[in-house]
N, C-alpha and C. Protein backbone atom coordinates (compact mmCIF):
# COMPACT_ATOMS: atom_id res chain seq x y z
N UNK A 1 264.04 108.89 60.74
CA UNK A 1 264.17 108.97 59.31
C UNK A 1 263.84 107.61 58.71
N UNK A 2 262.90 107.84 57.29
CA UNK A 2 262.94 106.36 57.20
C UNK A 2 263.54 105.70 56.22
N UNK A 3 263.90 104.59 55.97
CA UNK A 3 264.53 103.79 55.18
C UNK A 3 264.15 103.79 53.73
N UNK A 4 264.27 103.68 52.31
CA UNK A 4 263.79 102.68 51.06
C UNK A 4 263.54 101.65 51.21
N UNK A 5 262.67 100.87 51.08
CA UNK A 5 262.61 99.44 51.40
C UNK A 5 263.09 98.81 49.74
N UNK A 6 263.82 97.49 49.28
CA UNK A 6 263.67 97.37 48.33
C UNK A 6 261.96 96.55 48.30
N UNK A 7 261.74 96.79 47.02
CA UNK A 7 260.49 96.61 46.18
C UNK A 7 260.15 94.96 46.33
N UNK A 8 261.17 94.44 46.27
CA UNK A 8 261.04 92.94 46.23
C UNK A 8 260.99 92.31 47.83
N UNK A 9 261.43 93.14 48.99
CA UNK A 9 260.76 92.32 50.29
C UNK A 9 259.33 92.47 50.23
N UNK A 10 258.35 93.36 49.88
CA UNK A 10 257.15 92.83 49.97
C UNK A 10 256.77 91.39 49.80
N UNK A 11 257.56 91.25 48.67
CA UNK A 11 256.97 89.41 48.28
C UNK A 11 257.74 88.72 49.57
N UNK A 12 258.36 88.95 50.67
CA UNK A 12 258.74 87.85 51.20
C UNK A 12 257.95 88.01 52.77
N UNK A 13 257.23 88.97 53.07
CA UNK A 13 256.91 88.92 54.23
C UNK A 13 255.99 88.22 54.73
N UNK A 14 255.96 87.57 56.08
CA UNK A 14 255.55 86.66 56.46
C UNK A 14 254.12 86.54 57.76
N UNK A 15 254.06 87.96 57.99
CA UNK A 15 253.24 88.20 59.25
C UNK A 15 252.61 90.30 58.58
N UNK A 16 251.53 89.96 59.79
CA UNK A 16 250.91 91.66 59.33
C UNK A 16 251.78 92.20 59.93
N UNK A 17 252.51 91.84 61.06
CA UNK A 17 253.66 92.85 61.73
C UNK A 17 254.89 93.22 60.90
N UNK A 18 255.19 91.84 60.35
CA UNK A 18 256.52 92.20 58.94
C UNK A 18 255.89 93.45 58.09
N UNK A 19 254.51 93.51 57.63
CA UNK A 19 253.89 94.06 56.99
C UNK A 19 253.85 95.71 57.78
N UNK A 20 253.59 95.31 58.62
CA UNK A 20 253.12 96.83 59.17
C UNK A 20 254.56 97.77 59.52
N UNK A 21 255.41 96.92 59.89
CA UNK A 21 257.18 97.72 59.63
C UNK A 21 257.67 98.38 58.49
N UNK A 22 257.55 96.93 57.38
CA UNK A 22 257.80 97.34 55.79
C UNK A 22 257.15 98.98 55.74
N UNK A 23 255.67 98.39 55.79
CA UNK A 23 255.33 99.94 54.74
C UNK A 23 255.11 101.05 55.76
N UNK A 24 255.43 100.97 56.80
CA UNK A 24 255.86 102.33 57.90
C UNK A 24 257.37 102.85 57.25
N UNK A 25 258.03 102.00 57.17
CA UNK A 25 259.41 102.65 56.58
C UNK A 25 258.99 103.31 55.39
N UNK A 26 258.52 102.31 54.34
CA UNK A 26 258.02 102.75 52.99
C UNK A 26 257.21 104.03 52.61
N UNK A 27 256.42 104.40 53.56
CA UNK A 27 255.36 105.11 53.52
C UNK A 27 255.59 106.48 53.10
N UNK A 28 256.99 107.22 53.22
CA UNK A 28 257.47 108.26 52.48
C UNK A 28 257.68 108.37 51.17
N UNK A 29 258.28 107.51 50.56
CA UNK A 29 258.59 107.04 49.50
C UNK A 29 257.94 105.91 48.57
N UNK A 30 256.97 105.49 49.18
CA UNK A 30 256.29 104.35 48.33
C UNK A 30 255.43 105.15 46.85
N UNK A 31 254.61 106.10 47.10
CA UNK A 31 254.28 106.45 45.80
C UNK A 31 255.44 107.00 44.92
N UNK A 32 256.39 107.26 45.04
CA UNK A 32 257.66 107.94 44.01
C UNK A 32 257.91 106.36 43.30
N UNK A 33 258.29 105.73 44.51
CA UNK A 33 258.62 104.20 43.70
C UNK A 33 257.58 103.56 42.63
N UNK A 34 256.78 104.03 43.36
CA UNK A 34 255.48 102.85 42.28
C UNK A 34 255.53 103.64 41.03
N UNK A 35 255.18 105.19 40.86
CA UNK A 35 255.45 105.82 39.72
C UNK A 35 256.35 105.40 39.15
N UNK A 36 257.70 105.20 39.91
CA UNK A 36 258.92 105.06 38.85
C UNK A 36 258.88 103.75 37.80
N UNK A 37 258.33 102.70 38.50
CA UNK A 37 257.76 101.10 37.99
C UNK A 37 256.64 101.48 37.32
N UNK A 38 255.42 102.43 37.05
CA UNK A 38 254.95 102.40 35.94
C UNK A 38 253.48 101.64 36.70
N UNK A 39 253.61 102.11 37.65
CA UNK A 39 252.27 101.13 38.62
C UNK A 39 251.30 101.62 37.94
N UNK A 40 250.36 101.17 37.58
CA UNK A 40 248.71 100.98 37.02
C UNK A 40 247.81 100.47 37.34
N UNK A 41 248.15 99.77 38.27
CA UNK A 41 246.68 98.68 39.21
C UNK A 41 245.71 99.45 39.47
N UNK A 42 246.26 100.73 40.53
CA UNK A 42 244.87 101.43 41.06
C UNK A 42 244.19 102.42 39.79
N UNK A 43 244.77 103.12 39.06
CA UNK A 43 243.61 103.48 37.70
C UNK A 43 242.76 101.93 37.08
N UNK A 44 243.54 101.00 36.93
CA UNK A 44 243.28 99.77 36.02
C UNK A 44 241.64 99.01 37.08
N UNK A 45 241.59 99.12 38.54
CA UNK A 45 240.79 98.94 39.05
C UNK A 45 239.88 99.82 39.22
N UNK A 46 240.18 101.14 39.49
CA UNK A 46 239.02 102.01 39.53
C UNK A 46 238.00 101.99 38.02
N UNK A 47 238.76 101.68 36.74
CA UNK A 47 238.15 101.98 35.45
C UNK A 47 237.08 100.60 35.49
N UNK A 48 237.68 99.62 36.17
CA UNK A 48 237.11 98.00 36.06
C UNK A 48 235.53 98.46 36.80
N UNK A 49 235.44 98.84 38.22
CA UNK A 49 234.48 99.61 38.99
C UNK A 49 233.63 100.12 38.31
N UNK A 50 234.34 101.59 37.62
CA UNK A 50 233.24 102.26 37.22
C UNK A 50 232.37 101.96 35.93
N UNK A 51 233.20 100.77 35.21
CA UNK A 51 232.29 100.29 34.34
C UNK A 51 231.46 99.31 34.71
N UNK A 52 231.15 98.96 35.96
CA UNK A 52 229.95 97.99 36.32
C UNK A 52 229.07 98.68 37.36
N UNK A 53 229.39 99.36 38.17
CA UNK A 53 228.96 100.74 38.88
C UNK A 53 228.78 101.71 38.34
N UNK A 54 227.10 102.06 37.62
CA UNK A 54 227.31 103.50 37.50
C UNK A 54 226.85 104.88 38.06
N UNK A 55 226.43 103.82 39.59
CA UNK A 55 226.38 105.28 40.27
C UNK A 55 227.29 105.66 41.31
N UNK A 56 228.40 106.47 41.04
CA UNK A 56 229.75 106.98 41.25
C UNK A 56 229.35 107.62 43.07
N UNK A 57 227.75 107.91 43.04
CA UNK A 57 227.67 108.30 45.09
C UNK A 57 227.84 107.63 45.40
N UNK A 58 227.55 106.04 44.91
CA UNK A 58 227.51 105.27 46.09
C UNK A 58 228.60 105.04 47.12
N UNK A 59 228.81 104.69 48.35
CA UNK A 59 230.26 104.36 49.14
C UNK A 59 231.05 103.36 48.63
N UNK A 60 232.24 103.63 48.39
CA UNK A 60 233.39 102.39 47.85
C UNK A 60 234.11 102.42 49.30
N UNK A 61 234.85 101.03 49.36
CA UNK A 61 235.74 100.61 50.89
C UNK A 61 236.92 100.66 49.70
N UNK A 62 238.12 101.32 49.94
CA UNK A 62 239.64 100.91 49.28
C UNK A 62 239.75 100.27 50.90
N UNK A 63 239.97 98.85 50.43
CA UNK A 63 240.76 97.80 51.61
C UNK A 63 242.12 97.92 51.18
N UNK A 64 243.01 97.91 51.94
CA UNK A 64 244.04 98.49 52.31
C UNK A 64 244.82 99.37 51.15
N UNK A 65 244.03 100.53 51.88
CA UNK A 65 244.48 101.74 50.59
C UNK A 65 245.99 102.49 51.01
N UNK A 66 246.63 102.18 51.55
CA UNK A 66 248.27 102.41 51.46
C UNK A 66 248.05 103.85 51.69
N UNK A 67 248.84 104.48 50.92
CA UNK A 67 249.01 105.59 50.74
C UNK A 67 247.86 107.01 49.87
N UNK A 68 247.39 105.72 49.43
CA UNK A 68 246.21 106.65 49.12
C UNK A 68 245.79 106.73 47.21
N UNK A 69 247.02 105.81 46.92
CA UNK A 69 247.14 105.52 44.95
C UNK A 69 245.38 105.35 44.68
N UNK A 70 244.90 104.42 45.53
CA UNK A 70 243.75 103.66 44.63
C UNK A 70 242.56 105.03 45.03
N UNK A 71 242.81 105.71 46.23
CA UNK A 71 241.60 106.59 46.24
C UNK A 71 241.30 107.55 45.01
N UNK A 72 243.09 107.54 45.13
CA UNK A 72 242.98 108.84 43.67
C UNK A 72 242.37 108.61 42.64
N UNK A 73 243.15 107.11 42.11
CA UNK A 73 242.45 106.95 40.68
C UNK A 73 240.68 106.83 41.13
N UNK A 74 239.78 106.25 42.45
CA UNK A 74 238.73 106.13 41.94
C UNK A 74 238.31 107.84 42.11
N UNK A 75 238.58 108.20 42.54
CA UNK A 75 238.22 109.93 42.71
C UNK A 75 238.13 110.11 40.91
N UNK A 76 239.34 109.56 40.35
CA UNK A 76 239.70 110.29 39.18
C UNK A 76 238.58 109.74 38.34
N UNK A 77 237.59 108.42 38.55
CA UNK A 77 236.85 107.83 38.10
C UNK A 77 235.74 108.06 38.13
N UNK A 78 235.49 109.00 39.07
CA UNK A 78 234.56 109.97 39.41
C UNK A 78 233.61 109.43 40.81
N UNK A 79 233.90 108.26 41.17
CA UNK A 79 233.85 108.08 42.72
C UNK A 79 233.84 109.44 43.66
N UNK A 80 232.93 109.53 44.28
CA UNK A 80 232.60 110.56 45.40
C UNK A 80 232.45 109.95 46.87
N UNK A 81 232.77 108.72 47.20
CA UNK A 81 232.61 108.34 48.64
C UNK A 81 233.08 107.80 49.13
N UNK A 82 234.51 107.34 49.33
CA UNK A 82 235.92 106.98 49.34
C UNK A 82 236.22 106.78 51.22
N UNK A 83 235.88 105.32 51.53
CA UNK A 83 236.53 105.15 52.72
C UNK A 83 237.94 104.29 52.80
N UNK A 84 238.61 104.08 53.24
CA UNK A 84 240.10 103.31 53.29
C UNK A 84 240.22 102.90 54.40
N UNK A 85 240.88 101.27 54.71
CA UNK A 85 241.63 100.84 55.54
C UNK A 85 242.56 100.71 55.35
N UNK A 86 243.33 100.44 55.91
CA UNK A 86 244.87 100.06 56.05
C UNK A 86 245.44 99.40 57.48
N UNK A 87 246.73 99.14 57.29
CA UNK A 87 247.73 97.64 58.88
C UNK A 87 247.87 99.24 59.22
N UNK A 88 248.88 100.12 58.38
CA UNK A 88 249.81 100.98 58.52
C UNK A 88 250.15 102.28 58.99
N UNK A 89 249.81 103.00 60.70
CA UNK A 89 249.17 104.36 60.13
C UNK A 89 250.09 105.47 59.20
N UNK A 90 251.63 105.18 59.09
CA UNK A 90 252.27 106.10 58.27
C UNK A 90 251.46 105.94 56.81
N UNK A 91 251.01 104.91 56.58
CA UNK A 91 250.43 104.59 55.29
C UNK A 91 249.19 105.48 55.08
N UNK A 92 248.62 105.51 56.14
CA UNK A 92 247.32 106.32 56.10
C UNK A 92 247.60 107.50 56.44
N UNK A 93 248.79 108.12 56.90
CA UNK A 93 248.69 109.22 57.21
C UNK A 93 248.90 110.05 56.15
N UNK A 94 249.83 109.51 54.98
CA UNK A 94 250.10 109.59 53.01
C UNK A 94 248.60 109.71 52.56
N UNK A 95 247.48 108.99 52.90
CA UNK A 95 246.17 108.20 52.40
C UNK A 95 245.64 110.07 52.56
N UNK A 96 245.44 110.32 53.85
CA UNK A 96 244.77 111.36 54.37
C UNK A 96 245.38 112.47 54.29
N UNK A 97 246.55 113.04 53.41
CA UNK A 97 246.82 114.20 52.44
C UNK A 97 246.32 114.26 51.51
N UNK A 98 246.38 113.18 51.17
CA UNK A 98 245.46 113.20 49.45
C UNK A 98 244.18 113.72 49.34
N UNK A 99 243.13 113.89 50.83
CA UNK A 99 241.83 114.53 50.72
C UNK A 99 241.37 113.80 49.63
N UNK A 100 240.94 112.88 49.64
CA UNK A 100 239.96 111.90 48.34
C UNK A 100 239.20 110.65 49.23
N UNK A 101 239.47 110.95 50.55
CA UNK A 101 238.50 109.89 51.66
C UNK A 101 237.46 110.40 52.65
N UNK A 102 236.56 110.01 52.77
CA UNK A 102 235.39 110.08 53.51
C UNK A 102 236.18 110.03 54.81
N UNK A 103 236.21 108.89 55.24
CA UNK A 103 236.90 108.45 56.51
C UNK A 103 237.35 106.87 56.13
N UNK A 104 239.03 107.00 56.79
CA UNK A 104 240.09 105.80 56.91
C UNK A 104 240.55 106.00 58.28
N UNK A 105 240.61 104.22 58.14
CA UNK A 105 240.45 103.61 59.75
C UNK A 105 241.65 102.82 59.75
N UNK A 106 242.17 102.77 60.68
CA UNK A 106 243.26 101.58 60.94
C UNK A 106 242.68 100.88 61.40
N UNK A 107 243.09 99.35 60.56
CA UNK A 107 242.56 97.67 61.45
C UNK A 107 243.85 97.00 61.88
N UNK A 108 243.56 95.94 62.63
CA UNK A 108 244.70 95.22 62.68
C UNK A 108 244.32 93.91 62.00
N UNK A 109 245.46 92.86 61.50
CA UNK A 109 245.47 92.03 60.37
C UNK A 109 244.98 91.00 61.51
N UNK A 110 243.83 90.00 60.19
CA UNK A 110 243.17 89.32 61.32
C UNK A 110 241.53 89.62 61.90
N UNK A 111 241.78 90.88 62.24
CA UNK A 111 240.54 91.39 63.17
C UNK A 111 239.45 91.72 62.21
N UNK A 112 238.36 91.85 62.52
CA UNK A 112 236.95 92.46 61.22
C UNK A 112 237.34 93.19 60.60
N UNK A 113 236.64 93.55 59.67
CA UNK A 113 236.71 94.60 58.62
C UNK A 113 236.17 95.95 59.47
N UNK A 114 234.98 95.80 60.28
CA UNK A 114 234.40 96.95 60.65
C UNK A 114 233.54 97.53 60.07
N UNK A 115 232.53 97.07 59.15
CA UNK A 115 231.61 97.22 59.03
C UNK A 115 230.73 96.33 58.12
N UNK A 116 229.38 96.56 58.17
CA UNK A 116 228.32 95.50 58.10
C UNK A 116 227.98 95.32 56.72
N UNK A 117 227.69 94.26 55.82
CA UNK A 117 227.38 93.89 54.91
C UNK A 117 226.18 95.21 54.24
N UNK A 118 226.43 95.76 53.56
CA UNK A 118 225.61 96.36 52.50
C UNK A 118 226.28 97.98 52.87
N UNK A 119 227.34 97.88 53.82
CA UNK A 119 228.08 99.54 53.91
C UNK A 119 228.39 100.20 52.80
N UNK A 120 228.69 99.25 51.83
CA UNK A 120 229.48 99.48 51.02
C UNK A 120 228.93 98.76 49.65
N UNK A 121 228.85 99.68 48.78
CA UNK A 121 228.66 99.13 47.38
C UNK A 121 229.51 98.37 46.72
N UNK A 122 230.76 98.63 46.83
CA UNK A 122 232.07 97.61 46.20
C UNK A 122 233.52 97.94 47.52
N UNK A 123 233.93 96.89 47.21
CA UNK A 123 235.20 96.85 47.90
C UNK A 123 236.63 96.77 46.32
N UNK A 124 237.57 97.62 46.85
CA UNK A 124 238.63 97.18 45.85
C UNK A 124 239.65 97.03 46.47
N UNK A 125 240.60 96.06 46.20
CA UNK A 125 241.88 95.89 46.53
C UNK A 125 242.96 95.78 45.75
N UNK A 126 243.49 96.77 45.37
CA UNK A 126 243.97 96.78 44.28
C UNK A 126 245.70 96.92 44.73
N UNK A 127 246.29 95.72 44.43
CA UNK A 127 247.53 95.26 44.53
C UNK A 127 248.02 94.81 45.76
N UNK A 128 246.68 94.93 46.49
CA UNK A 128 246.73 94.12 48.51
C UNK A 128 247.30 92.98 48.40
N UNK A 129 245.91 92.25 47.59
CA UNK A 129 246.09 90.16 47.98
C UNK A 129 247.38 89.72 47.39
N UNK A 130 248.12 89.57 47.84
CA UNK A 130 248.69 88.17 47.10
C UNK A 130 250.04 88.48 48.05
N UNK A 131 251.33 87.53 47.37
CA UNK A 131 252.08 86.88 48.36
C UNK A 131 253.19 88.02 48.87
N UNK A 132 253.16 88.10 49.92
CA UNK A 132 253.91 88.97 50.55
C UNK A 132 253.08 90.09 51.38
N UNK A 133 251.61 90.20 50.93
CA UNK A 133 251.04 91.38 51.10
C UNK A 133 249.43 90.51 52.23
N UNK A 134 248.40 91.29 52.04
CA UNK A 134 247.59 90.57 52.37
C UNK A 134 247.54 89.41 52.21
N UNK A 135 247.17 88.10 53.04
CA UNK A 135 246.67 86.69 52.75
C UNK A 135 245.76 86.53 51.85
N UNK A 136 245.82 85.26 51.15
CA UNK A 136 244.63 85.06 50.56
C UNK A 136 242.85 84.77 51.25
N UNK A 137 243.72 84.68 53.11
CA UNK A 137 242.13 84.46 53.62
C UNK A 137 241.77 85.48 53.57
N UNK A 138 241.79 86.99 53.31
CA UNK A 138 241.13 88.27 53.68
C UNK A 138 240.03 87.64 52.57
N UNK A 139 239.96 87.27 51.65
CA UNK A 139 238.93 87.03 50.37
C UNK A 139 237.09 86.95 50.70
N UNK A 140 237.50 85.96 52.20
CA UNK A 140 236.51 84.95 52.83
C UNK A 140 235.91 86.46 53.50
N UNK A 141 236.74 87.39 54.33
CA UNK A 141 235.80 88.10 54.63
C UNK A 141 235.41 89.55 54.37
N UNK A 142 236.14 89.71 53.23
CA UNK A 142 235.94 90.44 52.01
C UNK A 142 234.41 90.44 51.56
N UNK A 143 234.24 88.77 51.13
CA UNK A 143 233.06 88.56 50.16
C UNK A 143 231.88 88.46 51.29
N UNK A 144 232.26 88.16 52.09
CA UNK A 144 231.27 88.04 53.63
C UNK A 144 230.90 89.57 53.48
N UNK A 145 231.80 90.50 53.72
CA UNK A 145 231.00 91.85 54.05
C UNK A 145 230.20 92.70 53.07
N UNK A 146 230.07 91.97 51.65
CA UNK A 146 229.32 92.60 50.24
C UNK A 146 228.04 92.10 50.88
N UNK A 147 227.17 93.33 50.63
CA UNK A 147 225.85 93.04 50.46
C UNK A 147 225.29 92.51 49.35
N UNK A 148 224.22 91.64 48.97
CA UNK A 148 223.57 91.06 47.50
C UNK A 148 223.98 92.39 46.72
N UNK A 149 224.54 91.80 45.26
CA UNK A 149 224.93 93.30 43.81
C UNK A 149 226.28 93.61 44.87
N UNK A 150 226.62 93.55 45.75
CA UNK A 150 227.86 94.45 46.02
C UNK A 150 228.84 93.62 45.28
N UNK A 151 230.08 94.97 44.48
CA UNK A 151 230.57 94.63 43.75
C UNK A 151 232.63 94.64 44.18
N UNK A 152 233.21 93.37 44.30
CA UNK A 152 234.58 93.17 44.72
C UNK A 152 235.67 93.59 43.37
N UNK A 153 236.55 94.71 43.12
CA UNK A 153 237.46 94.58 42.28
C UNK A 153 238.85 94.22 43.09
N UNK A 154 239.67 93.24 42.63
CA UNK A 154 240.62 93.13 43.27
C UNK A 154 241.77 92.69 42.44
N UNK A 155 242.80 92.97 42.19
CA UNK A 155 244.05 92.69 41.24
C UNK A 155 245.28 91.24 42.11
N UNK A 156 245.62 90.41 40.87
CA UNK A 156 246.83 89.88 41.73
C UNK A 156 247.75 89.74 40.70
N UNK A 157 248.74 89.81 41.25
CA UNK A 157 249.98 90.18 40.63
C UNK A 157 250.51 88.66 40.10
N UNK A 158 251.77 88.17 39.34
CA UNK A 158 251.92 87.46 39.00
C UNK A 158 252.47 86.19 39.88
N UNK A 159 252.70 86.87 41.32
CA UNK A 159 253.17 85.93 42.61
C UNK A 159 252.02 85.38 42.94
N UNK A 160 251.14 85.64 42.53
CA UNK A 160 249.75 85.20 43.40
C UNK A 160 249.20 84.61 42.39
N UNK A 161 249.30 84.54 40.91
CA UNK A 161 249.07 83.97 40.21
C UNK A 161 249.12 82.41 40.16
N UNK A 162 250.57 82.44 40.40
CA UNK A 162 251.30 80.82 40.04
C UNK A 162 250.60 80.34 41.04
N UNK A 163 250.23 80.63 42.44
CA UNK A 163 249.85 79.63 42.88
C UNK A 163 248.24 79.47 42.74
N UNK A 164 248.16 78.18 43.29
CA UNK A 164 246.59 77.74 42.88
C UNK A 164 245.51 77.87 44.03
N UNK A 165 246.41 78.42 45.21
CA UNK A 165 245.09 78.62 46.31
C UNK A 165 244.32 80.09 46.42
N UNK A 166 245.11 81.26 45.44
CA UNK A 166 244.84 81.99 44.94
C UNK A 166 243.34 82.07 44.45
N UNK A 167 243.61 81.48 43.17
CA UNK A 167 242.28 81.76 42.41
C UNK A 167 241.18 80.45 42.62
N UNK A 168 242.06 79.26 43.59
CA UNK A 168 241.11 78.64 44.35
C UNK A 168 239.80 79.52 45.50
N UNK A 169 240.60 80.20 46.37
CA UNK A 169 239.67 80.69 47.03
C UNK A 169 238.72 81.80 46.34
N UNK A 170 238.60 82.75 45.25
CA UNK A 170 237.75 83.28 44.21
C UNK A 170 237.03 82.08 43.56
N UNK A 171 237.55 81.04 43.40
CA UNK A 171 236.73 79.88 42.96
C UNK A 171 235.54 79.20 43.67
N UNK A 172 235.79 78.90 44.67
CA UNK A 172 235.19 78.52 45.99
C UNK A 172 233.84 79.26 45.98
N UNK A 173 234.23 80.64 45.71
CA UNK A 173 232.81 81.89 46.06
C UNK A 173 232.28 81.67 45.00
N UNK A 174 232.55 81.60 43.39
CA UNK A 174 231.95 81.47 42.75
C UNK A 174 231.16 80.46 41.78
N UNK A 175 231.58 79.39 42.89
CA UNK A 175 230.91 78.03 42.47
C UNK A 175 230.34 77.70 43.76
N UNK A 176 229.98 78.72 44.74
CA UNK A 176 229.16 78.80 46.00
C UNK A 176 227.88 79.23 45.67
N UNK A 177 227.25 79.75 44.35
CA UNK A 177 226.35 80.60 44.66
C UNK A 177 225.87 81.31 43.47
N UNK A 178 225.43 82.81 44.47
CA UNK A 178 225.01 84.27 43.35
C UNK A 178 226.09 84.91 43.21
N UNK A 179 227.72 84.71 43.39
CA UNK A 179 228.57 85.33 43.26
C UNK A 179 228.74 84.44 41.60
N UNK A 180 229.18 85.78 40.80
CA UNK A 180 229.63 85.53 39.03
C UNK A 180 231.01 86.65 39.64
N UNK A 181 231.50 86.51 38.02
CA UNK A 181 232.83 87.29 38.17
C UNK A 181 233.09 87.98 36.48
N UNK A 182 233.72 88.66 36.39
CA UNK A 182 234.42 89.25 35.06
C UNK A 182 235.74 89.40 35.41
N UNK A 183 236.32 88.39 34.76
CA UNK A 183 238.04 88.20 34.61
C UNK A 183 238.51 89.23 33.55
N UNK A 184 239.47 90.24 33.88
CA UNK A 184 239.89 91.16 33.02
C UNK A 184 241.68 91.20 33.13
N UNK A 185 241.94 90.65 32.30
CA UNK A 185 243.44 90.46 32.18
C UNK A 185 244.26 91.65 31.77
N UNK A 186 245.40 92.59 32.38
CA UNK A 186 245.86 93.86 31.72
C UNK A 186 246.95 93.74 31.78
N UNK A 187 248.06 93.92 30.68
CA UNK A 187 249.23 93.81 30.70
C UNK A 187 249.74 95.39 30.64
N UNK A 188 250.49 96.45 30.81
CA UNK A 188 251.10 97.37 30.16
C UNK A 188 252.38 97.31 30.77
């Protein structure tokens, strides 16, 4: 049987294994919770997507799509090609009721992404990066696996905000190069 996790150990975990316990417990109950908080990231990213993407066949990667929130909203966005990773398989096993994925893979934290630069038209991560959750190094090979035009949406929450190695490493890429960005700030 599994536990509630409260909402606030995410921000304190320290390893993908802390990670991969948390949301195995969580994984029953994590979408009831996020509804109850009023979660919006994954519509708020899929809408960000489909207004710079407008061809909805192309393949999207949800990097670590949990339970399956962000497939929905891009489904709901009219996305048709929906692959997902995830640490977690209870997480994915939530992901793969939802029927809104091509095919989702379990990785382990650390290891490749698993597939090759231009797989994928955009990657989204919508409420992954920041503190407690994904590292901020996933960024490095995040932006590594976009092909030229491939397009990254990714959200950080206000923990990931304050600090500065955050939007240092998005900085880094975009004073590297052909990477530009559109900063879209959403409060509700």
């Amino acid at each position: 049987m599994s536990t509630k996790p409260d909402l606030s150990a995410a921000y304190s975990l320290k390893t993908a294994e802390d990670s991969v316990r948390l949301y195995a417990d969580w994984a029953e109950s994590y979408d009831a919770e996020l509804t109850d908080n009023a979660y919006a990231t994954p519509r708020r990213c899929a809408e960000a997507l489909a207004t710079h993407l407008a061809d909805t066949s192309l393949p999207v990667l949800d990097f670590g799509c949990g339970t399956g929130l962000s497939g929905q909203a891009l489904a709901a966005a009219g996305f048709e090609t929906i692959d997902g990773i995830d640490l977690s398989a209870e997480m994915l096993a939530q992901a793969h009721a939802k029927q809104v994925y091509r095919d989702l893979r379990q990785i382990d934290g650390g290891a490749p992404l698993g597939h090759a630069p231009g797989d994928y038209a955009a990657t989204v991560a919508a409420g992954v990066i920041g503190v407690g959750a994904a590292p901020v190094t996933v960024i490095d090979p995040i932006m590594e696996s976009l092909a030229a035009g491939g397009l990254f949406v990714l959200s950080l929450n206000d923990h990931a905000l304050d600090l500065p190695e955050y939007e240092g490493a998005l900085d880094s890429w975009i004073g590297s190069g052909p990477v530009s960005y559109t900063h879209l700030r959403a409060h509700e």
